[in-house]
N, C-alpha and C. Protein backbone atom coordinates (compact mmCIF):
# COMPACT_ATOMS: atom_id res chain seq x y z
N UNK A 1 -150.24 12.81 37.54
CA UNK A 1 -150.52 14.21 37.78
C UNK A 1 -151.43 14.71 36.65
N UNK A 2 -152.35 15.36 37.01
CA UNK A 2 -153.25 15.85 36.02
C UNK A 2 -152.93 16.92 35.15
N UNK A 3 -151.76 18.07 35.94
CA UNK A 3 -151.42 18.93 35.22
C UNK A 3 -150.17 19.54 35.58
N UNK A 4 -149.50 19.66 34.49
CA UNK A 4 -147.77 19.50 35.13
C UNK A 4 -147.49 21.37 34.77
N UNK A 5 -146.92 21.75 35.49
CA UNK A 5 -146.53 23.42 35.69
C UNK A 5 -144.77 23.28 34.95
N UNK A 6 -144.38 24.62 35.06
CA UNK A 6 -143.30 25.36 34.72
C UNK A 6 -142.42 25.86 35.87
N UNK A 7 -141.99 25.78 37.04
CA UNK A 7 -141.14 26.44 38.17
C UNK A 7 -139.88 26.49 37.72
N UNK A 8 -139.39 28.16 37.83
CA UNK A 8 -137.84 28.31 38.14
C UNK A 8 -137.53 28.91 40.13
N UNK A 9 -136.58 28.04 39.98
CA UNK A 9 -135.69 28.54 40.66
C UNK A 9 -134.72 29.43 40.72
N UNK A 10 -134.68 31.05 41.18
CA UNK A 10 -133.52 31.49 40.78
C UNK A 10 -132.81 32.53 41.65
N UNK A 11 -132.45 33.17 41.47
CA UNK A 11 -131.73 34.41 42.54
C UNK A 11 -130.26 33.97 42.78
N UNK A 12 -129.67 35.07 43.41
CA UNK A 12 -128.00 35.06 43.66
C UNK A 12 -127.91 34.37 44.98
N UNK A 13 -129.01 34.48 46.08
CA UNK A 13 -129.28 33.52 47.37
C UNK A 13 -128.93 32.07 47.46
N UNK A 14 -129.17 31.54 48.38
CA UNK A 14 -129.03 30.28 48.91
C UNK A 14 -129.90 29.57 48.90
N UNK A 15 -130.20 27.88 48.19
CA UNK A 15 -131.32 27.35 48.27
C UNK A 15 -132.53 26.55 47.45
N UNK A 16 -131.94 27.15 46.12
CA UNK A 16 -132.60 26.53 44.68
C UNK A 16 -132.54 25.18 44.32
N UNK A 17 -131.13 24.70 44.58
CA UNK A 17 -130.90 23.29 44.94
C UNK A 17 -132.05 22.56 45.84
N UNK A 18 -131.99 23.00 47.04
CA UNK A 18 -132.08 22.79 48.02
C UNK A 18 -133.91 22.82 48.02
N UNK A 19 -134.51 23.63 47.30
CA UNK A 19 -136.07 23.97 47.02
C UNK A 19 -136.04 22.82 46.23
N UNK A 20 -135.85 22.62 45.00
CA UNK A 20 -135.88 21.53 44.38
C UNK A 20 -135.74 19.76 45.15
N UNK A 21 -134.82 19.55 45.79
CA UNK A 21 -134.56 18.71 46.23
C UNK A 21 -135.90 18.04 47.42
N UNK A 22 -136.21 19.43 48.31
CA UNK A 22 -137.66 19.24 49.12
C UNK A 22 -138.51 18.65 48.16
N UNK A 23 -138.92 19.31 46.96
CA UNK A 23 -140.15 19.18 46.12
C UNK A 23 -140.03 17.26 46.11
N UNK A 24 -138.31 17.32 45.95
CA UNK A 24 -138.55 15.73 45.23
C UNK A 24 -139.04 14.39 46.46
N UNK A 25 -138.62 15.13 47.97
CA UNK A 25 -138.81 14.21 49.16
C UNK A 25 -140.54 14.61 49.08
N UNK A 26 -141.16 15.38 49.29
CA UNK A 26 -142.60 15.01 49.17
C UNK A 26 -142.78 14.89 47.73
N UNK A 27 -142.95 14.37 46.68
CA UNK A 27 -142.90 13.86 45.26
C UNK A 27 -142.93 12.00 45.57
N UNK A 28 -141.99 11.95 46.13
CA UNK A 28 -141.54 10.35 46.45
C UNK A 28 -142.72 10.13 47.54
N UNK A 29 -142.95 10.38 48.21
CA UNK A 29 -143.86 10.24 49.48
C UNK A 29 -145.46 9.80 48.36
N UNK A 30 -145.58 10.73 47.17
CA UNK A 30 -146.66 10.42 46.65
C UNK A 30 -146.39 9.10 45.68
N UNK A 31 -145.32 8.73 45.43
CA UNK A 31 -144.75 7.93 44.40
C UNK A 31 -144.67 8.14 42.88
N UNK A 32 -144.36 9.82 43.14
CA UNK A 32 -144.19 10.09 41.91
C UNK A 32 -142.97 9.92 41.00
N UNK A 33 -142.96 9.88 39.98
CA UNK A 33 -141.80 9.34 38.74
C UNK A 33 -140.92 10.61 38.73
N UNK A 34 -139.65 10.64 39.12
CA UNK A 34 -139.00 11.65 38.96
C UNK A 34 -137.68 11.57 38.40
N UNK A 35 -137.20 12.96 37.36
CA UNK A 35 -135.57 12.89 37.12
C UNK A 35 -135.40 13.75 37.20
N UNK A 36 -134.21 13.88 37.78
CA UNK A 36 -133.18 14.94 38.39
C UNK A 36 -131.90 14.68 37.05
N UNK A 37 -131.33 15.86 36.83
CA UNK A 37 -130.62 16.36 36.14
C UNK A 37 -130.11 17.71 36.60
N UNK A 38 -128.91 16.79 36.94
CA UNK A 38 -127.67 18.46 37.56
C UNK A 38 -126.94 18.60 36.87
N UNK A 39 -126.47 20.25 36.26
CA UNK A 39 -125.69 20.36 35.46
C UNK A 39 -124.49 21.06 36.19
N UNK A 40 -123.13 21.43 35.66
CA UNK A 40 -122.07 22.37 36.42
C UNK A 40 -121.79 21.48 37.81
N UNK A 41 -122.30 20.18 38.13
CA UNK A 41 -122.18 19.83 39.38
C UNK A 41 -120.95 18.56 38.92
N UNK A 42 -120.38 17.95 39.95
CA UNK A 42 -119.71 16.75 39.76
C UNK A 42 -118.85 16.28 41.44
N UNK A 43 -119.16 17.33 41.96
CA UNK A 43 -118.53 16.37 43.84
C UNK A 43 -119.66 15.59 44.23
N UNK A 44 -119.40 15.14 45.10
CA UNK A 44 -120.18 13.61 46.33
C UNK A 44 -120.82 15.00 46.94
N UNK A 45 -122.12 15.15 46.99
CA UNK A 45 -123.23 15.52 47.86
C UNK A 45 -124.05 15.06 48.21
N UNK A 46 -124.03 14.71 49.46
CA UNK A 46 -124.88 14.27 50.44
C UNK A 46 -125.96 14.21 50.21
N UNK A 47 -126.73 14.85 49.53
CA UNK A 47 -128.37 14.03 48.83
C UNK A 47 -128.60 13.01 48.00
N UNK A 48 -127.01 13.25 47.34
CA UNK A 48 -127.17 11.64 46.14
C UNK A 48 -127.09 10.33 46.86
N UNK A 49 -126.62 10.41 47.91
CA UNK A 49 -126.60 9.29 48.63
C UNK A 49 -127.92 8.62 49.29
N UNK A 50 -128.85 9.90 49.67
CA UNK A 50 -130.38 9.79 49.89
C UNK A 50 -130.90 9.12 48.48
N UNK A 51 -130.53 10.09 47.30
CA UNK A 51 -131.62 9.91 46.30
C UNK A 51 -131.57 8.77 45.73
N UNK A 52 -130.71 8.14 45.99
CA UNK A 52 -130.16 6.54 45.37
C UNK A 52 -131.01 5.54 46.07
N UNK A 53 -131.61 6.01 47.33
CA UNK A 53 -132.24 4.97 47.87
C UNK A 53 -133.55 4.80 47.00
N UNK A 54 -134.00 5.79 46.54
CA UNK A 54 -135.81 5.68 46.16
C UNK A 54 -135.61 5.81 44.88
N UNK A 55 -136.62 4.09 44.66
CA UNK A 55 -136.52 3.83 43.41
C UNK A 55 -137.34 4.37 42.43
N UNK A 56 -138.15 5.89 42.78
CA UNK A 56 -138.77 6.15 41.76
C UNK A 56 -138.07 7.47 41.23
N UNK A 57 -136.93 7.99 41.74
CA UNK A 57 -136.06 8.47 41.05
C UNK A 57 -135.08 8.60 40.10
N UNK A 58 -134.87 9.47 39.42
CA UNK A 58 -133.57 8.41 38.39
C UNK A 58 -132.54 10.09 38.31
N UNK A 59 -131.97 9.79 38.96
CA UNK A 59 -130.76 11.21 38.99
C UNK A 59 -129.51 10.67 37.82
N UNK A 60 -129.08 11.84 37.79
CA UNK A 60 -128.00 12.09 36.27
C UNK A 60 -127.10 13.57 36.72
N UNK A 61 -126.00 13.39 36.75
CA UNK A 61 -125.03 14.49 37.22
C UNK A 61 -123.85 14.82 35.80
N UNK A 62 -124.05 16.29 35.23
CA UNK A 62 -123.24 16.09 34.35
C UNK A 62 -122.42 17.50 34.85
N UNK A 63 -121.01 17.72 34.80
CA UNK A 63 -119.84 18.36 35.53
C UNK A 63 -118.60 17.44 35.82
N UNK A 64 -117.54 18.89 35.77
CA UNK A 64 -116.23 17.98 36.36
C UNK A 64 -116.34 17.93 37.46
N UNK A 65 -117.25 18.78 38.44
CA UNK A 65 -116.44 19.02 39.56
C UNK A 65 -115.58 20.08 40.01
N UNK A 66 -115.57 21.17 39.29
CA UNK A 66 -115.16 22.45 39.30
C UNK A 66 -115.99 23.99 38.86
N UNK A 67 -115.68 24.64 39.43
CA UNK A 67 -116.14 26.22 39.42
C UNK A 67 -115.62 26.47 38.36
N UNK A 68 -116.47 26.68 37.42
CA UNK A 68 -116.01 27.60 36.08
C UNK A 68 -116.12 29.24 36.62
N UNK A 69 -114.98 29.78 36.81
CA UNK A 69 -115.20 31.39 36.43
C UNK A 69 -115.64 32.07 35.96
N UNK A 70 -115.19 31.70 34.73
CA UNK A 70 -115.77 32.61 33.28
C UNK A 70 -115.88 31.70 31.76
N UNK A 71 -115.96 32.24 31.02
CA UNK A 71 -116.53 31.07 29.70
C UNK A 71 -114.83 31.21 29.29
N UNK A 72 -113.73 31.72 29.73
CA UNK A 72 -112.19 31.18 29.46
C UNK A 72 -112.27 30.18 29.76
N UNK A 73 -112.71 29.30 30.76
CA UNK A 73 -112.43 28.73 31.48
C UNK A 73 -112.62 27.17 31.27
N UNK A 74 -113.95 27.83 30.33
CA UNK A 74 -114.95 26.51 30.01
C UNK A 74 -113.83 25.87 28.91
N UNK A 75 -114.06 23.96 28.78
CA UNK A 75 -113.14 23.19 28.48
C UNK A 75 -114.41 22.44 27.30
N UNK A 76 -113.46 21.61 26.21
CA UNK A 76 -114.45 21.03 25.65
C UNK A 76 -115.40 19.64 26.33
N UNK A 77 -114.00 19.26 27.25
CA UNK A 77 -115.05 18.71 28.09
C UNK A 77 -116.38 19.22 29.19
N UNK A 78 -116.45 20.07 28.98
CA UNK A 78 -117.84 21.13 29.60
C UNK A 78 -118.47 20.84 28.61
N UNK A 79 -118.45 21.18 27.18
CA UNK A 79 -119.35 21.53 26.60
C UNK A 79 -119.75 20.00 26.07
N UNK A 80 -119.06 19.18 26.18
CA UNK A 80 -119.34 17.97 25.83
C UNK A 80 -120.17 17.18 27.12
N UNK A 81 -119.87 17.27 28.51
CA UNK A 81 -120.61 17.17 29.14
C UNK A 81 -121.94 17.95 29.23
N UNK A 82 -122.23 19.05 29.56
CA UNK A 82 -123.63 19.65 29.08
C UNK A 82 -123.90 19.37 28.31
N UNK A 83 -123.68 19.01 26.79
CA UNK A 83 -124.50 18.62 25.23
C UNK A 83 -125.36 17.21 25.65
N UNK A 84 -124.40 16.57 26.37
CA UNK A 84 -124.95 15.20 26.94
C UNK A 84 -125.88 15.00 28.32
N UNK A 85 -125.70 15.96 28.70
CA UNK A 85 -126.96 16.06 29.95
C UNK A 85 -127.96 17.06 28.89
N UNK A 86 -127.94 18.09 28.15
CA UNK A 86 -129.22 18.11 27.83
C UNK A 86 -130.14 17.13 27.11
N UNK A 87 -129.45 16.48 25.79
CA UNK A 87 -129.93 15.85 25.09
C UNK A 87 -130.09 14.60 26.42
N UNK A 88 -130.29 14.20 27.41
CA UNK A 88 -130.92 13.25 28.10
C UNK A 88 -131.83 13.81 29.08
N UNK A 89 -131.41 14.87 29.53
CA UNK A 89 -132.74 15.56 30.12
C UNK A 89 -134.04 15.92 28.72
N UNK A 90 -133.80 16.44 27.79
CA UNK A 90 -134.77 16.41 26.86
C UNK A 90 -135.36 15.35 26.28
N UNK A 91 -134.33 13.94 26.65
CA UNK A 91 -135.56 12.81 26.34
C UNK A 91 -136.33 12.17 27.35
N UNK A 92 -135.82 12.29 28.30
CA UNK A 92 -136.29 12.34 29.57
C UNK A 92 -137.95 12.75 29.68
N UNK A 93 -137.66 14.03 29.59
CA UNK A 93 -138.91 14.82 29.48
C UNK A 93 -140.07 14.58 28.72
N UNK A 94 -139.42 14.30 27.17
CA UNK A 94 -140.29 13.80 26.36
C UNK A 94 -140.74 12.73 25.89
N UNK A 95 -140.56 11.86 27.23
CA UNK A 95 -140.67 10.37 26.87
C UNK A 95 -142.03 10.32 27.62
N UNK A 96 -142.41 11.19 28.43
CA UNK A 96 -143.75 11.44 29.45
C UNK A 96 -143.72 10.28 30.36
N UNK A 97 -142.67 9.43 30.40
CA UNK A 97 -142.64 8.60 31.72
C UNK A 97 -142.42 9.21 33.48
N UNK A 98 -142.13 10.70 33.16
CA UNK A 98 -141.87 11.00 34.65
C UNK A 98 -143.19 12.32 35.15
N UNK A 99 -143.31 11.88 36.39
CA UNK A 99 -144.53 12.91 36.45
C UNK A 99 -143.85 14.61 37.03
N UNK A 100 -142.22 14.20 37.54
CA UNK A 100 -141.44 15.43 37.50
C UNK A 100 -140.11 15.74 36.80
N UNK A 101 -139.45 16.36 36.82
CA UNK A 101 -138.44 16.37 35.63
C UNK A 101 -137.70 18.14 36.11
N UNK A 102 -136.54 17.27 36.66
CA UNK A 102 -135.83 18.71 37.42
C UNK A 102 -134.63 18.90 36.28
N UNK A 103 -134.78 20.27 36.22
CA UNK A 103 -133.20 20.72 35.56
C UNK A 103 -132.18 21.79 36.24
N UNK A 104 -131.32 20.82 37.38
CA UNK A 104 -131.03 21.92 38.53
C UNK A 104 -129.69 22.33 37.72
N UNK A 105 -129.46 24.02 37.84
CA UNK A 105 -128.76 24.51 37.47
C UNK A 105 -128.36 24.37 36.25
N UNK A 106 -129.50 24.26 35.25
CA UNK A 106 -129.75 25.10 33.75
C UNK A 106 -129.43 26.27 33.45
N UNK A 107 -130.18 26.36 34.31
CA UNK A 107 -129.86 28.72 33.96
C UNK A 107 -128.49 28.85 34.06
N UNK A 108 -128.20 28.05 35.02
CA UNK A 108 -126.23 28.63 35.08
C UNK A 108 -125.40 28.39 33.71
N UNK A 109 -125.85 27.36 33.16
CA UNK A 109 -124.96 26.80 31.93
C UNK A 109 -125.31 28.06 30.84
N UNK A 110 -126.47 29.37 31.06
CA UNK A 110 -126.55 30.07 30.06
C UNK A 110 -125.19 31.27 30.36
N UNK A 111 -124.95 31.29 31.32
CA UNK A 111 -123.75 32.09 31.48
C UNK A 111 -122.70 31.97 30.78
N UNK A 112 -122.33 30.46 30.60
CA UNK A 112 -121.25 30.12 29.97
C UNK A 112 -121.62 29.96 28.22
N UNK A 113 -122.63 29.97 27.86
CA UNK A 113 -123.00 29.56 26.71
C UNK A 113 -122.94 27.80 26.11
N UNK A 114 -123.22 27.14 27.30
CA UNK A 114 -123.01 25.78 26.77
C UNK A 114 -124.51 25.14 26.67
N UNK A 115 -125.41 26.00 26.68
CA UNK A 115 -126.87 25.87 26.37
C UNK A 115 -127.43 27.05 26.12
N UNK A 116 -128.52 26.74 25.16
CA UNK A 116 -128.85 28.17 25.05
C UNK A 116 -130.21 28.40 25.57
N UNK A 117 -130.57 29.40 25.59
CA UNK A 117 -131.88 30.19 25.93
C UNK A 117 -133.22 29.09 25.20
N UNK A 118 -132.90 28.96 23.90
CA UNK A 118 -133.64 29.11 22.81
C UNK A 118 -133.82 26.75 22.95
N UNK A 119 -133.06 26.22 23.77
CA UNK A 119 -132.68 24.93 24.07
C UNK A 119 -134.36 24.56 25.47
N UNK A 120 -134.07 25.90 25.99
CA UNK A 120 -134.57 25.35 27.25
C UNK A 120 -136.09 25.77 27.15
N UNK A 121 -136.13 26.94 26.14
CA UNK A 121 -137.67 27.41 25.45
C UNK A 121 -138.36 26.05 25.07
N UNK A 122 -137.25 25.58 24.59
CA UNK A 122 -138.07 24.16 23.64
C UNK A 122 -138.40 23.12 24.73
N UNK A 123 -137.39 23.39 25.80
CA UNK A 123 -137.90 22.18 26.79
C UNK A 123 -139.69 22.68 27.24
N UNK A 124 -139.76 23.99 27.82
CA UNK A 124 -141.10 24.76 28.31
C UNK A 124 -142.13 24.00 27.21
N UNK A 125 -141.45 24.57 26.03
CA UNK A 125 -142.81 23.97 25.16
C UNK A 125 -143.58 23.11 24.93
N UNK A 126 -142.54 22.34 24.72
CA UNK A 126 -142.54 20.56 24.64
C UNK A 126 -143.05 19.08 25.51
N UNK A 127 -142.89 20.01 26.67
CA UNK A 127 -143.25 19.58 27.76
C UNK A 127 -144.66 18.80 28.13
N UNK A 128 -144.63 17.37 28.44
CA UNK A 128 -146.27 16.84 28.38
C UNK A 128 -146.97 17.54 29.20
N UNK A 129 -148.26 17.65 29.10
CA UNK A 129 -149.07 18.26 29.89
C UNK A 129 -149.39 18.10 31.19
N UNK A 130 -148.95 16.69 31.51
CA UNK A 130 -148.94 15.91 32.93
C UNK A 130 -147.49 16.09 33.65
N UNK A 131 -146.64 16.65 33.24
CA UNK A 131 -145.48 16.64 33.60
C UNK A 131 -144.92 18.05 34.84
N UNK A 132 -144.25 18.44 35.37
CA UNK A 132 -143.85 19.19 36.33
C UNK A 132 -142.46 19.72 35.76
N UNK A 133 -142.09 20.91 35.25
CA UNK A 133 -140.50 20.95 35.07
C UNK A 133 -139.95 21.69 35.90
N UNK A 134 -138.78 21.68 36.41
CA UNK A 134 -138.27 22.41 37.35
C UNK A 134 -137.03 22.99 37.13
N UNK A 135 -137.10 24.36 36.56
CA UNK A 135 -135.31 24.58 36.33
C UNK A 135 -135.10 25.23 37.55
N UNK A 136 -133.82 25.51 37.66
CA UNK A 136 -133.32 25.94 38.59
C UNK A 136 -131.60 26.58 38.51
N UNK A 137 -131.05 27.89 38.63
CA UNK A 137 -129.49 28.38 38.62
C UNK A 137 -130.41 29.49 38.66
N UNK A 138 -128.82 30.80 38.74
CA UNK A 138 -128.99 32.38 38.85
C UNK A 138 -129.44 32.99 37.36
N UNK A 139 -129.89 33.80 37.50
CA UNK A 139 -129.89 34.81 36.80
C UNK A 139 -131.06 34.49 35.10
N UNK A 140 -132.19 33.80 35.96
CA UNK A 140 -133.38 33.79 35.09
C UNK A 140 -133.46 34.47 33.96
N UNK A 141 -133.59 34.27 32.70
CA UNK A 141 -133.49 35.56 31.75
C UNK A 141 -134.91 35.61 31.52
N UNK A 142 -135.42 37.23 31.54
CA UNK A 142 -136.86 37.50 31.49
C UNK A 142 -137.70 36.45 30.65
N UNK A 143 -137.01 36.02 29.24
CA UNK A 143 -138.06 35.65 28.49
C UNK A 143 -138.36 34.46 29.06
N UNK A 144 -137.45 33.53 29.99
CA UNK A 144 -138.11 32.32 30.68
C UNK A 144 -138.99 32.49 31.53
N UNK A 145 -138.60 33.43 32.45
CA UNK A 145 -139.40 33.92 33.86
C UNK A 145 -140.88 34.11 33.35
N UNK A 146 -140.79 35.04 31.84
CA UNK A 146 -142.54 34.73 31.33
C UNK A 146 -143.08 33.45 30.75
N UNK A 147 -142.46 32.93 30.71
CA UNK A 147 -142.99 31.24 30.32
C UNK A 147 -143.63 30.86 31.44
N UNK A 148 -142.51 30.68 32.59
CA UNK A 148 -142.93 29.82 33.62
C UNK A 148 -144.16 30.27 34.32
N UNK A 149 -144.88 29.20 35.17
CA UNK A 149 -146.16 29.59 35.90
C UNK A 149 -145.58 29.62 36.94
N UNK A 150 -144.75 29.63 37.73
CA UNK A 150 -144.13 29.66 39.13
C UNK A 150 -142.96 30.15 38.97
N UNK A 151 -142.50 31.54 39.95
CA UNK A 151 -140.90 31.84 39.75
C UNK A 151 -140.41 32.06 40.95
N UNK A 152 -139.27 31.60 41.97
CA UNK A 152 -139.03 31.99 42.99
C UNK A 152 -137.57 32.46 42.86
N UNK A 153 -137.61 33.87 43.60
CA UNK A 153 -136.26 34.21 43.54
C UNK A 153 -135.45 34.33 44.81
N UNK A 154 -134.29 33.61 44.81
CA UNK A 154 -133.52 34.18 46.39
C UNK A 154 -132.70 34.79 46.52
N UNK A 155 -133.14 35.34 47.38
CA UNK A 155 -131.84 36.67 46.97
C UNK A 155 -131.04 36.82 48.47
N UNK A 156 -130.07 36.69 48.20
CA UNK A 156 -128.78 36.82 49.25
C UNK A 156 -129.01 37.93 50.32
N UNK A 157 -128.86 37.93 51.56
CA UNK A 157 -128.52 38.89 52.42
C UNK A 157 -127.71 39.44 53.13
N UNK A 158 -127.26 38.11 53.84
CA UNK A 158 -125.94 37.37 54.27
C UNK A 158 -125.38 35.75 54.13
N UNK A 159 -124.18 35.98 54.06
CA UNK A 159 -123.83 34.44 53.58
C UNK A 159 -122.78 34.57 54.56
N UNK A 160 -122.39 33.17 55.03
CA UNK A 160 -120.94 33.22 55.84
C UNK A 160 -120.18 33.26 54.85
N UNK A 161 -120.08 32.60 53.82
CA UNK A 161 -119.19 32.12 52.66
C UNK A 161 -118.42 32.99 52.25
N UNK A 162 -118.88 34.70 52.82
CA UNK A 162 -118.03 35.93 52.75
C UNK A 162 -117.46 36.22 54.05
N UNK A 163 -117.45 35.20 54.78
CA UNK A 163 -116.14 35.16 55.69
C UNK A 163 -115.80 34.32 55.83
N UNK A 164 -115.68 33.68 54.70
CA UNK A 164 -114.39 32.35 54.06
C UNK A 164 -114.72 31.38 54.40
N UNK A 165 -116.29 31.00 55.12
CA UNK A 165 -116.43 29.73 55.43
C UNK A 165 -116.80 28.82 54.28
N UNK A 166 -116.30 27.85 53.99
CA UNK A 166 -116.67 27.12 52.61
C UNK A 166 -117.91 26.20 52.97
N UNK A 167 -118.31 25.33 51.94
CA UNK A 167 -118.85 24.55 51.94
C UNK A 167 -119.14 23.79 53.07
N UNK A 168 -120.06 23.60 54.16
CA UNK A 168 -119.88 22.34 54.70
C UNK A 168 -120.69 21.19 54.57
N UNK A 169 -120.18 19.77 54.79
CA UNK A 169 -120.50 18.61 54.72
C UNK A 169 -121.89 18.47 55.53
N UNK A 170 -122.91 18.25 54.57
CA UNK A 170 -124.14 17.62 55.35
C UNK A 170 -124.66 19.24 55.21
N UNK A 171 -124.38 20.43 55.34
CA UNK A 171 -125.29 21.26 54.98
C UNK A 171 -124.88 22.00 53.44
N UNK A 172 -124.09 22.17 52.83
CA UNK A 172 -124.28 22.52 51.56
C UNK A 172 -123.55 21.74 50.68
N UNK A 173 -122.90 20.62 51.52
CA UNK A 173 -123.09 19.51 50.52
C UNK A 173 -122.73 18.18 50.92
């Protein structure tokens, strides 16, 4: 890639995952070098089972597997898991072997404080020039949104999920 951009993903909507994940099926189609890095995540979703097939991906999932509420909630194993998905998404990045480099649901870990603002600045910065970064969670904080060269926000309208339908298999996860 000749010139690698800045995209967040963000809003209270449906889909950031899911934007990201497209980018990476046409990405592969070109044979581009990609890592995925999910944070707050840890169940069996139905794309890892895709993304395992193509070998120019290299995915990394750091989470228990549970909905944190609130930063009560958060365990040292959170913060020990996130310390360890950033510091490998940041070498990741700066090793300039990948021509994309996703960080799905970054922004969320600023809620809880198990990354900071000032962590993911350094990723923007640092970033090779050929490279593509992609964060992605809610609640963008302005000073990133002005970094990035691309910002998409989704914003909720209706969800079933507020009439108790959960998760389902094969579409949200």
């Amino acid at each position: 890639m000749e010139k690698g951009y800045v995209q967040i993903y963000t809003g209270n909507g449906k889909g950031k995952t899911t934007a990201a994940l497209g980018l990476i099926t046409r990405a592969v189609g070109h044979n581009f070098k990609i890592f995925l890095c999910q944070f707050l995540k840890g169940r069996d979703y139905g794309e890892l089972h895709t993304l395992q097939k193509f070998e120019t991906v290299t995915y990394e999932r750091y989470g228990r597997g549970v909905f944190i509420k609130s930063k009560e909630f958060v365990t040292d194993e959170d913060k020990k898991l996130m310390r360890e998905g950033y510091e490998s998404l940041k070498n990741a990045l700066l090793s300039g072997k990948f021509d994309i480099v996703i960080a799905d649901e970054i922004l969320g870990t600023l809620r809880y404080d198990l990354i900071s603002v000032d962590e993911i600045k350094f990723l923007i910065k640092n970033k090779p020039e050929t490279t593509e970064l992609i964060l992605t969670g809610r609640n963008a904080p302005d000073e990133l949104i002005e970094m990035a060269d691309l910002v998409t926000e989704m914003k909720e309208i209706k969800h079933y999920f507020q009439k108790g339908i959960m998760a389902r298999k094969g579409i949200e996860k």
